[in-house]
C-alpha atoms as a PDB file:
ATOM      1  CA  UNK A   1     107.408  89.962 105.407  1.00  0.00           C
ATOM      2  CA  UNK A   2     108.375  91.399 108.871  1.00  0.00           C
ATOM      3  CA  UNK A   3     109.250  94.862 109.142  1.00  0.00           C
ATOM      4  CA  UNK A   4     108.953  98.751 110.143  1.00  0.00           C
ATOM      5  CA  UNK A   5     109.552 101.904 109.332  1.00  0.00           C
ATOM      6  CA  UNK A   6     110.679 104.887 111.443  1.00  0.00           C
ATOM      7  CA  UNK A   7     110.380 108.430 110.043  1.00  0.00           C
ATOM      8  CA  UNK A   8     113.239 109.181 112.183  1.00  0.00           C
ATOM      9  CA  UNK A   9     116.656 108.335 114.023  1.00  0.00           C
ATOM     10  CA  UNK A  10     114.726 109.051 117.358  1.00  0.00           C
ATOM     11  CA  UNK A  11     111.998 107.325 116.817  1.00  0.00           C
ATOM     12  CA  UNK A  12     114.064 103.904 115.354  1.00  0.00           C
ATOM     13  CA  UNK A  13     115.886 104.209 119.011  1.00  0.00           C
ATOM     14  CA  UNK A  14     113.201 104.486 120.994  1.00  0.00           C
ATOM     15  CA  UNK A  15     111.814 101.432 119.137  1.00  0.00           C
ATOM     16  CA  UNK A  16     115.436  99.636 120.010  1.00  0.00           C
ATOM     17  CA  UNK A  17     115.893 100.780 123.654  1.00  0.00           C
ATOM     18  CA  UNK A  18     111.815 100.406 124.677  1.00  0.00           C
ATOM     19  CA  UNK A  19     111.484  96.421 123.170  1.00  0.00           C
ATOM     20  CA  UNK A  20     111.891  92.978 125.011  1.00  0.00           C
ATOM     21  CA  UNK A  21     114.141  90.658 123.056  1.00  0.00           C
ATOM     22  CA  UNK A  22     112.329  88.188 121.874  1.00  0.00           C
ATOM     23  CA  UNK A  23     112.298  84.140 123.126  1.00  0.00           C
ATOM     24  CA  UNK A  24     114.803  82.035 121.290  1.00  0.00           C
ATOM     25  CA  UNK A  25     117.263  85.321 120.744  1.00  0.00           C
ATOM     26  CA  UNK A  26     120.424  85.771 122.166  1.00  0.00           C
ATOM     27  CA  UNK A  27     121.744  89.379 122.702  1.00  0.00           C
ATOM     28  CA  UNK A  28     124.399  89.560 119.970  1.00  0.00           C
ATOM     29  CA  UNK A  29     123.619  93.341 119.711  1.00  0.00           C
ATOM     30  CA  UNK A  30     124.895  93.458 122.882  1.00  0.00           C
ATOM     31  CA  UNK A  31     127.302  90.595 123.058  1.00  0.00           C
ATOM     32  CA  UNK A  32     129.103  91.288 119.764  1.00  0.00           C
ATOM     33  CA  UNK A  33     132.894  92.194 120.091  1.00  0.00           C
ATOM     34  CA  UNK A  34     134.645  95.349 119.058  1.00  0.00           C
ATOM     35  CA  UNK A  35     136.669  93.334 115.893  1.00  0.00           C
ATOM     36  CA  UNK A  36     133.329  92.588 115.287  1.00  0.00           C
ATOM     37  CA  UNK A  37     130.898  95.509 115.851  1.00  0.00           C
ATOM     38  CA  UNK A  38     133.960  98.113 116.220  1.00  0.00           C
ATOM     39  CA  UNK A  39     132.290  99.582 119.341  1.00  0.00           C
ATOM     40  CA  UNK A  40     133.169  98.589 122.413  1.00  0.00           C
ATOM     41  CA  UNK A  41     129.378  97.993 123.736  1.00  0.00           C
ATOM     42  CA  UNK A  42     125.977  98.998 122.574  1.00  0.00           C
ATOM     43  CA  UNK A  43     126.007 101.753 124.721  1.00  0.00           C
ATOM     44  CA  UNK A  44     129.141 103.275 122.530  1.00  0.00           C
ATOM     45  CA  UNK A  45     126.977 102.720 119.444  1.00  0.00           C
ATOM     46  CA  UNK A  46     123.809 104.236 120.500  1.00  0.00           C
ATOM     47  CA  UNK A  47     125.764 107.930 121.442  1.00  0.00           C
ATOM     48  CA  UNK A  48     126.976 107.538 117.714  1.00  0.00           C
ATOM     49  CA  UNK A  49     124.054 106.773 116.573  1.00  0.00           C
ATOM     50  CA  UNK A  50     122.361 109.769 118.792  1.00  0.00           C
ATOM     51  CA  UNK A  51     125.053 112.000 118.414  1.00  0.00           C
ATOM     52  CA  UNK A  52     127.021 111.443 115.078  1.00  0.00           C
ATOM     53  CA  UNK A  53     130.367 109.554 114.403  1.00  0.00           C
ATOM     54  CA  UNK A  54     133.297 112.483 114.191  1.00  0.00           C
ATOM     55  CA  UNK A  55     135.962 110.373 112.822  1.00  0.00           C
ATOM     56  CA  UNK A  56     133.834 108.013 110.680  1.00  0.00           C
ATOM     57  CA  UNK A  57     132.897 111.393 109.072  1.00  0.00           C
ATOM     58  CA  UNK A  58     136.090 112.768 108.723  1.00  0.00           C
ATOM     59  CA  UNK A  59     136.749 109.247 106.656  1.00  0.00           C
ATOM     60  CA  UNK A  60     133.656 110.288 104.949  1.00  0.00           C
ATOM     61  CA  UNK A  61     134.851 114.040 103.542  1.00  0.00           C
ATOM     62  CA  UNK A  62     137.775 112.557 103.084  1.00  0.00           C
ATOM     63  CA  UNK A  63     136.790 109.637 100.805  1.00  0.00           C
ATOM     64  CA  UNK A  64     135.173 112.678  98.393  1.00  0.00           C
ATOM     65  CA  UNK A  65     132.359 114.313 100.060  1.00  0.00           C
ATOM     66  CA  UNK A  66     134.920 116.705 100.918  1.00  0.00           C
ATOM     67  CA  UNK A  67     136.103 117.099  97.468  1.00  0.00           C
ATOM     68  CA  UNK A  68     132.504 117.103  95.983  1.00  0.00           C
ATOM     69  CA  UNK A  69     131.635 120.223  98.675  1.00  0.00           C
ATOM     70  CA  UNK A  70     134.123 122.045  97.598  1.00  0.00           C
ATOM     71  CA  UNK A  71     133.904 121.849  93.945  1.00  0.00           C
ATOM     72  CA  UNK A  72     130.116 122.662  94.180  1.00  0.00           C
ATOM     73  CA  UNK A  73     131.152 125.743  96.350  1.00  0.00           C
ATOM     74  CA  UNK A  74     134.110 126.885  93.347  1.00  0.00           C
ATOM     75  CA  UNK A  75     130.762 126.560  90.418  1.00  0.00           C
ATOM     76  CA  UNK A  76     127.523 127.732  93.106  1.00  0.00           C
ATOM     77  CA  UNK A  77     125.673 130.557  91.072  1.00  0.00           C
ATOM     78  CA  UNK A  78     126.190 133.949  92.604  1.00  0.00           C
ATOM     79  CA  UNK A  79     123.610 136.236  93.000  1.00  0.00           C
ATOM     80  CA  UNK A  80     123.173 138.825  90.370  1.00  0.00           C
ATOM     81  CA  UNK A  81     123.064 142.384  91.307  1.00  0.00           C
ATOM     82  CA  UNK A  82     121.615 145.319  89.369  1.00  0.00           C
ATOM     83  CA  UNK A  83     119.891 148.456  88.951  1.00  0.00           C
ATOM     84  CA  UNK A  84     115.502 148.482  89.050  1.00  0.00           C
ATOM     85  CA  UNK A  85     113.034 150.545  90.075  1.00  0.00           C
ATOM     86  CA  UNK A  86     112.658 148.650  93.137  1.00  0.00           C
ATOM     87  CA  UNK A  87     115.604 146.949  95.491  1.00  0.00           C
ATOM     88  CA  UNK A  88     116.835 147.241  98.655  1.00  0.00           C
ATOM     89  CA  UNK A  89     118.862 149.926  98.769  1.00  0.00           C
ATOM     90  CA  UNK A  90     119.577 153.237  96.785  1.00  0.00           C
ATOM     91  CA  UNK A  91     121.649 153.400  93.578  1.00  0.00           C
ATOM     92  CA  UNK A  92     123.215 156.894  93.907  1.00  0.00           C
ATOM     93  CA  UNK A  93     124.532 157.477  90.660  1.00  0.00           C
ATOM     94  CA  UNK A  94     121.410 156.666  88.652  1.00  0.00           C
ATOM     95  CA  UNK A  95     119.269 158.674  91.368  1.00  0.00           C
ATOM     96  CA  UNK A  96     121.345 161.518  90.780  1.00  0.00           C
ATOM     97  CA  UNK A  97     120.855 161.699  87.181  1.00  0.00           C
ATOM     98  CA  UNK A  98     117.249 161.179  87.429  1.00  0.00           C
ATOM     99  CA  UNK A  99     117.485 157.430  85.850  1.00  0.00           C
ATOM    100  CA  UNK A 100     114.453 155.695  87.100  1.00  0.00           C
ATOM    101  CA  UNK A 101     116.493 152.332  87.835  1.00  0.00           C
ATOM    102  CA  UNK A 102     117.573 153.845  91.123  1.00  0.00           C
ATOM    103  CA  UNK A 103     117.352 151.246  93.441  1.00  0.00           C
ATOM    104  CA  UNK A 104     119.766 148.181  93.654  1.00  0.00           C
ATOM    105  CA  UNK A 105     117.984 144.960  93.392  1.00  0.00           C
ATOM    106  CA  UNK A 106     119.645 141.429  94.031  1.00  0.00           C
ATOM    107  CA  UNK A 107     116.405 139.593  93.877  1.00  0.00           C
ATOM    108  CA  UNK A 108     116.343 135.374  92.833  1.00  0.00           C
ATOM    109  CA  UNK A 109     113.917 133.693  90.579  1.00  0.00           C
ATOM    110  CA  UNK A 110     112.375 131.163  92.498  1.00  0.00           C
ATOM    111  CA  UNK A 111     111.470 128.273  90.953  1.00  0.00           C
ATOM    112  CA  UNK A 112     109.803 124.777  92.273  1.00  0.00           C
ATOM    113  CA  UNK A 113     112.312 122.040  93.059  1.00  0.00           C
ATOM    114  CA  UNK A 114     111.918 118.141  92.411  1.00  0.00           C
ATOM    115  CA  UNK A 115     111.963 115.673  95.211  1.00  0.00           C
ATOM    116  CA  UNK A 116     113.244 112.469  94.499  1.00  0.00           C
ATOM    117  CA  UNK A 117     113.700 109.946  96.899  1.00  0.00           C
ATOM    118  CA  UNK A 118     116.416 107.665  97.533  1.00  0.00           C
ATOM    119  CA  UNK A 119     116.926 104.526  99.321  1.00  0.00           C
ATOM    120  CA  UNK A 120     120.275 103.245 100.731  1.00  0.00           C
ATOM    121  CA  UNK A 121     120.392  99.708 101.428  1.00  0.00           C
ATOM    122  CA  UNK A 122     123.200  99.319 104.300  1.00  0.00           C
ATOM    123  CA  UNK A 123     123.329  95.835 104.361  1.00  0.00           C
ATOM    124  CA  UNK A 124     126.103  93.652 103.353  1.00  0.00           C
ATOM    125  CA  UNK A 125     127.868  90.953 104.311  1.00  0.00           C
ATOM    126  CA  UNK A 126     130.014  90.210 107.058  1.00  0.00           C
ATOM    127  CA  UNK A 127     133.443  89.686 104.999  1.00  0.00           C
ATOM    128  CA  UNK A 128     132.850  93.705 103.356  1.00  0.00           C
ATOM    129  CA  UNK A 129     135.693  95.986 104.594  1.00  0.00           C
ATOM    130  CA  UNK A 130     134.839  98.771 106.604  1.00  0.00           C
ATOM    131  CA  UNK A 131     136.995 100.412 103.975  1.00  0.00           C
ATOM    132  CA  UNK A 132     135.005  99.560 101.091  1.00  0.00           C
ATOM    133  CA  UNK A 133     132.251 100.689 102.845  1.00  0.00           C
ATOM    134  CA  UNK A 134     132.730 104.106 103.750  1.00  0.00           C
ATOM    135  CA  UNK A 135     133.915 104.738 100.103  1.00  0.00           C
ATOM    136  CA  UNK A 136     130.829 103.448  98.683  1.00  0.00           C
ATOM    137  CA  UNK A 137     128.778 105.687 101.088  1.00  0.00           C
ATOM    138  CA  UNK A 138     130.737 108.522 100.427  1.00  0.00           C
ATOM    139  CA  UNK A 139     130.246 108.512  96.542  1.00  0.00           C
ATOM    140  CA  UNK A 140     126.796 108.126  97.432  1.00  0.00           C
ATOM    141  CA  UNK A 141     126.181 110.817  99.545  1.00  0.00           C
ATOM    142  CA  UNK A 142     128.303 113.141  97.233  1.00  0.00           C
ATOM    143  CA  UNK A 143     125.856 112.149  94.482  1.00  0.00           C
ATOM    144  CA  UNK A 144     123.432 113.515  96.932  1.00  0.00           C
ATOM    145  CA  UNK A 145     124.904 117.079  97.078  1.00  0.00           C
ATOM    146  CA  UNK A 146     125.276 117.160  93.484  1.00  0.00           C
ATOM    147  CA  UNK A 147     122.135 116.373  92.967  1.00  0.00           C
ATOM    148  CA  UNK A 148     120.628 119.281  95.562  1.00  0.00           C
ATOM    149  CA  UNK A 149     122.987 122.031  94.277  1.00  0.00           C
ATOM    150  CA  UNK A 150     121.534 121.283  90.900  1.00  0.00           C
ATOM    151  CA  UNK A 151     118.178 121.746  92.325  1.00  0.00           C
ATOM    152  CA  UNK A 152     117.100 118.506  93.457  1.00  0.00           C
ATOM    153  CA  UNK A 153     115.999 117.940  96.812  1.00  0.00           C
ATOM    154  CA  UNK A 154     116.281 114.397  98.334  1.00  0.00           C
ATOM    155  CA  UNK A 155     114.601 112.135 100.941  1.00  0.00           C
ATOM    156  CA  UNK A 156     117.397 109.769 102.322  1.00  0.00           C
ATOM    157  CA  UNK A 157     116.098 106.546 103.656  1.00  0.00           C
ATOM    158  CA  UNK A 158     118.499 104.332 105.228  1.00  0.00           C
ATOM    159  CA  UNK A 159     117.122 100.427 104.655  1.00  0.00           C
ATOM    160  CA  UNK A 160     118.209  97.204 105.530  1.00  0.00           C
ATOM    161  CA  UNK A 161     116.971  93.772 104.595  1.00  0.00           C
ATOM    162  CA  UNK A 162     117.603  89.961 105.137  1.00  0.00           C
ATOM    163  CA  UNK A 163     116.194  86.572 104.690  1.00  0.00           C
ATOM    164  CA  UNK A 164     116.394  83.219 106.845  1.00  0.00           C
ATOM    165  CA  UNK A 165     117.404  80.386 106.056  1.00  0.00           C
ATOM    166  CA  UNK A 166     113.406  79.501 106.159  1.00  0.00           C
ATOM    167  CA  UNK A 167     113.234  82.341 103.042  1.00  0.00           C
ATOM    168  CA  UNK A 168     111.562  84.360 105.519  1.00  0.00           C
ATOM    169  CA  UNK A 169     112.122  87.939 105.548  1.00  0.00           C
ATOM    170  CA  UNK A 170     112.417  90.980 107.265  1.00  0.00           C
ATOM    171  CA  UNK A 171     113.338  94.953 106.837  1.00  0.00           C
ATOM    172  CA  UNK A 172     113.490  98.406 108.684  1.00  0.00           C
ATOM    173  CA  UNK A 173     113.970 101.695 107.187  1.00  0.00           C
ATOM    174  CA  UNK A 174     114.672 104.586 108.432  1.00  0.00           C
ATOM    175  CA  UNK A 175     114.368 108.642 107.279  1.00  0.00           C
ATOM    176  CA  UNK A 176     117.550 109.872 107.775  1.00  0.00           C
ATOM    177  CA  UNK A 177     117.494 112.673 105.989  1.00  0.00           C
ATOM    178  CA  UNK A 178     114.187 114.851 104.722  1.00  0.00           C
ATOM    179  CA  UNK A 179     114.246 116.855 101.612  1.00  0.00           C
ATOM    180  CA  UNK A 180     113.859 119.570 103.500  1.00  0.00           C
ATOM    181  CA  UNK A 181     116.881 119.304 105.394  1.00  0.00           C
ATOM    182  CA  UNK A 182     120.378 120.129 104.152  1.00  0.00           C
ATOM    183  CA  UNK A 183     122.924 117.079 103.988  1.00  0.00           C
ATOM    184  CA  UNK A 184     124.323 116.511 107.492  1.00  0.00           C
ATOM    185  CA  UNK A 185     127.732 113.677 106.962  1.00  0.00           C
ATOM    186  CA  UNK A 186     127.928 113.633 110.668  1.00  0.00           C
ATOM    187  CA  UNK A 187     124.386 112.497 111.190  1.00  0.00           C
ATOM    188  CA  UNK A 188     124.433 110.176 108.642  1.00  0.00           C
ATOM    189  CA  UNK A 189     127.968 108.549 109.151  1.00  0.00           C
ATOM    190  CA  UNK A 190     127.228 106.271 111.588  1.00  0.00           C
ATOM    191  CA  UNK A 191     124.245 105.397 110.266  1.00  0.00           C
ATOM    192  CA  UNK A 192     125.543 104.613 106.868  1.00  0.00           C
ATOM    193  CA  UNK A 193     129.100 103.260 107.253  1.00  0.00           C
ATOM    194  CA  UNK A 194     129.285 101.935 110.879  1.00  0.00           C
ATOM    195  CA  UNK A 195     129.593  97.925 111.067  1.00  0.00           C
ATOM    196  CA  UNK A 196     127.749  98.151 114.708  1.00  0.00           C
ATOM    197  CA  UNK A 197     124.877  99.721 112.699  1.00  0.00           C
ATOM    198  CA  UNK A 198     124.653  96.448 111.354  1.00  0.00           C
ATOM    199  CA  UNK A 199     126.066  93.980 113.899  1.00  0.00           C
ATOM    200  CA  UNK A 200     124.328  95.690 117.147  1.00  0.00           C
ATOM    201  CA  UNK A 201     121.320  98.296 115.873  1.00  0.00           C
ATOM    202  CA  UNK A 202     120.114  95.837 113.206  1.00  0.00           C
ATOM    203  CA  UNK A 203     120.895  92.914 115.344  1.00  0.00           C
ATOM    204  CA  UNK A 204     118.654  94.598 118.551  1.00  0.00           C
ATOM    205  CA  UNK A 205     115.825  95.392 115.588  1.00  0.00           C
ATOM    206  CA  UNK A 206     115.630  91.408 115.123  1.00  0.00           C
ATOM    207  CA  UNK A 207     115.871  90.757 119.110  1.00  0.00           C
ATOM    208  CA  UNK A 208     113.012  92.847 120.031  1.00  0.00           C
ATOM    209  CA  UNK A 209     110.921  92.945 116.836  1.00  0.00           C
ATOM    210  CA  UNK A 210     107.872  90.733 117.983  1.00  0.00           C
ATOM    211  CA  UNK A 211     107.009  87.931 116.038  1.00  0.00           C
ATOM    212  CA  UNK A 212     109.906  87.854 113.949  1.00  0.00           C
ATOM    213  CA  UNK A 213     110.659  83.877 113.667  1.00  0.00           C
ATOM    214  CA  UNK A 214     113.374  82.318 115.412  1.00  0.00           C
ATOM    215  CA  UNK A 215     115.061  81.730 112.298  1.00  0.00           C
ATOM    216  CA  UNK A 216     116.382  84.657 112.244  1.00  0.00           C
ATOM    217  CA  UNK A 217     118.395  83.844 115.417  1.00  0.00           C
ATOM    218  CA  UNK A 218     120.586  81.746 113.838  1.00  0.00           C
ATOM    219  CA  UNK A 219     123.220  84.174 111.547  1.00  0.00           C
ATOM    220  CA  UNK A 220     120.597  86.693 111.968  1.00  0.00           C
ATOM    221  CA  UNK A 221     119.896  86.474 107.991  1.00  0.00           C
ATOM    222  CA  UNK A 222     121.075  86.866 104.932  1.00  0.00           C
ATOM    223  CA  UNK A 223     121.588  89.713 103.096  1.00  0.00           C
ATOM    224  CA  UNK A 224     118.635  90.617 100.142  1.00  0.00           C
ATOM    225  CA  UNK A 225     120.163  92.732  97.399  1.00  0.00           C
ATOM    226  CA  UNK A 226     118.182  91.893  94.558  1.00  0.00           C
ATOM    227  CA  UNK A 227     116.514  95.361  93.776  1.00  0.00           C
ATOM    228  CA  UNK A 228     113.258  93.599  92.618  1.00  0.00           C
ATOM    229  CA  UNK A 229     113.057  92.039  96.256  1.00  0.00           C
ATOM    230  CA  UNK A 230     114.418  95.925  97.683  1.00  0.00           C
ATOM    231  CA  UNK A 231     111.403  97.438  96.128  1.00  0.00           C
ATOM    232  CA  UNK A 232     108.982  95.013  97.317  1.00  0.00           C
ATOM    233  CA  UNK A 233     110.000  95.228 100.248  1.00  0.00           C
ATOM    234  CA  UNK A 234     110.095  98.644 100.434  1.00  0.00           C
ATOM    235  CA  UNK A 235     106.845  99.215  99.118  1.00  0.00           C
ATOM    236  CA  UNK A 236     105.784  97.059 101.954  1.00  0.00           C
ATOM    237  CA  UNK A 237     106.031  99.761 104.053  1.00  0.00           C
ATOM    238  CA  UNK A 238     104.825 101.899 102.421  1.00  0.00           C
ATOM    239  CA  UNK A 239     108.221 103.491 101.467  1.00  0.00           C
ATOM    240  CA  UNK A 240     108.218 104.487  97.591  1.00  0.00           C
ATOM    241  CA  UNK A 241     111.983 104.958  96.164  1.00  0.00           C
ATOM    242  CA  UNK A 242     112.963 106.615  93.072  1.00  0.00           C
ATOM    243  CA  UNK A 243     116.302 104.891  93.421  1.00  0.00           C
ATOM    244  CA  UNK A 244     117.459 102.512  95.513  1.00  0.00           C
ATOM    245  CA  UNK A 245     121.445 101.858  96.110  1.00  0.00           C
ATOM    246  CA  UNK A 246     123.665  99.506  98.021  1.00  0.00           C
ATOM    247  CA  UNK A 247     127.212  98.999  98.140  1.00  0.00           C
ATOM    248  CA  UNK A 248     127.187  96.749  95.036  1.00  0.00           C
ATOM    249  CA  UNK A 249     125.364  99.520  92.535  1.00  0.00           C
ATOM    250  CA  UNK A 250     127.950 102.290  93.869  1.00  0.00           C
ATOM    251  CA  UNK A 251     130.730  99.835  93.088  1.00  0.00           C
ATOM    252  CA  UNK A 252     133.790 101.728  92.471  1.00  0.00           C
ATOM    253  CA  UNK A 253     131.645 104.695  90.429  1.00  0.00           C
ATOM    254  CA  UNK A 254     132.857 108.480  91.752  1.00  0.00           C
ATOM    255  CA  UNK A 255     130.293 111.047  93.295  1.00  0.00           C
ATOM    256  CA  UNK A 256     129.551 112.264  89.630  1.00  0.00           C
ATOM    257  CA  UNK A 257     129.346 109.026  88.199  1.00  0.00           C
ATOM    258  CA  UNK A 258     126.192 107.580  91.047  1.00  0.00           C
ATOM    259  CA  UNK A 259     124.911 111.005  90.142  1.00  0.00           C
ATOM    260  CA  UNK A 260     124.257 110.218  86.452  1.00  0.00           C
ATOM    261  CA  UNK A 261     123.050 106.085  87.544  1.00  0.00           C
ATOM    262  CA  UNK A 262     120.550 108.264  89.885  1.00  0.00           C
ATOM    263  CA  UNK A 263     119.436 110.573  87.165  1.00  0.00           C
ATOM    264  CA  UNK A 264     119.262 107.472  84.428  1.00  0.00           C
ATOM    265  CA  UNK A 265     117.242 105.334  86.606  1.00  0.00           C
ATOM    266  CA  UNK A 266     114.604 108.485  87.163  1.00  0.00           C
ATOM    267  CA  UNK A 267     114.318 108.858  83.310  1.00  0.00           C
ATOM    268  CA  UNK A 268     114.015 105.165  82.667  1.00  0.00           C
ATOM    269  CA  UNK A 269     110.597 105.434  85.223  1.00  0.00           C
END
């Protein structure tokens, strides 16, 4: 198996913009047209990839993050206020009658959160609409905010993986998001929904990975979504999953709905 992993965006670009592509590669990353790759050159898709895709996350809340946010907003527990001994400020009535609750308190019960963390397998193949796409990734990462206003916090890794025609393969992953982090859509957009993200960033990974074969050049691979081959591959690296989703296990499922597959797959492990 050839592969990496980058513990962030940064670090997966500098990989991309410091490498020599490799003998026997063309530049397709490069040379890939905008039907294609919907950028215009690789230069378009690394600012997106640097600085976020506005409209691809507009798509994004609008394919039911959006909704998802908002619902979680309406049913968010509020914080309780009442009367104690201690708080941070004065209760006046009950100090005036000589109560002893005569401070107002509004403190929360802390308790430790669960981690999981999930994998996102981005690759697909080249006849998947763009479309189809950004509504599987948005159910996804509205499963994700379910999931942390409940009191989960996720690890995101972004993952991609292919084979040659040789049944040689290759992956890169990539943390692009830390449990410690709140849920950024316009960091993860591109990332997750973009075709060049595929057809240039993963393309460049292949052109300057060294000692990938030259198999690879051809069709640059096809894609691996068998999750027993994910996981292996995964592991690999040294990247363990709870869950690991692609386009095809989101299927037409709602926000809610890759929620409860998430949840499932924990309990079944």
């Amino acid at each position: 198996m050839y592969g990496k992993y980058f513990k962030s965006i940064t670090e997966f670009s500098a990989f991309l913009n410091n490498g020599t592509t490799q003998e026997g590669f063309e530049e397709q990353s490069r040379l890939g047209s905008h039907k294609f790759t919907g950028t215009k050159s690789y230069e378009e898709a690394e600012n997106l990839l640097m600085y976020g895709a506005k409209e691809l996350q507009k798509r994004i809340e609008a394919a039911g993050v959006g909704r998802v946010r908002a619902q979680i907003k309406k049913t968010a527990p509020q914080r309780k206020i009442f009367a104690n001994v201690v708080g941070a400020a004065a209760h006046v009535p009950n100090y005036i009658a000589g109560l002893p609750c005569a401070m107002i308190d509004a403190r929360k019960k802390r308790v430790p959160a669960k981690v999981l963390t999930l994998a996102w397998n981005c690759t697909v193949n080249g006849d998947v609409s763009t479309d189809k796409i950004v509504n599987a990734s948005a159910s996804f990462l509205g499963a994700v905010l379910i999931l942390e206003a409940s009191g989960v916090r996720c690890n995101v890794v972004l993952c991609e993986m292919s084979e040659s025609h040789n049944d040689e393969e290759e992956t890169f992953a990539v943390l692009i998001k830390d449990s410690r982090q709140h849920l950024d859509t316009l960091k993860c957009a591109y990332t997750m929904a973009h075709p060049s993200m595929l057809r240039r960033h993963l393309f460049r990974f292949m052109e300057v990975f060294e000692g990938l074969p030259v198999s690879f050049a051809c069709g640059y691979g096809r894609s691996i979504h068998s999750e027993d081959v994910e996981r292996r591959l995964l592991n690999e690296l040294q990247v363990k999953p709870d869950v690991i989703m692609n386009i095809s296990r989101v299927g037409s499922r709602t926000p809610e709905q890759v929620c409860e597959y998430i949840l499932n797959e924990c309990g079944r492990k």
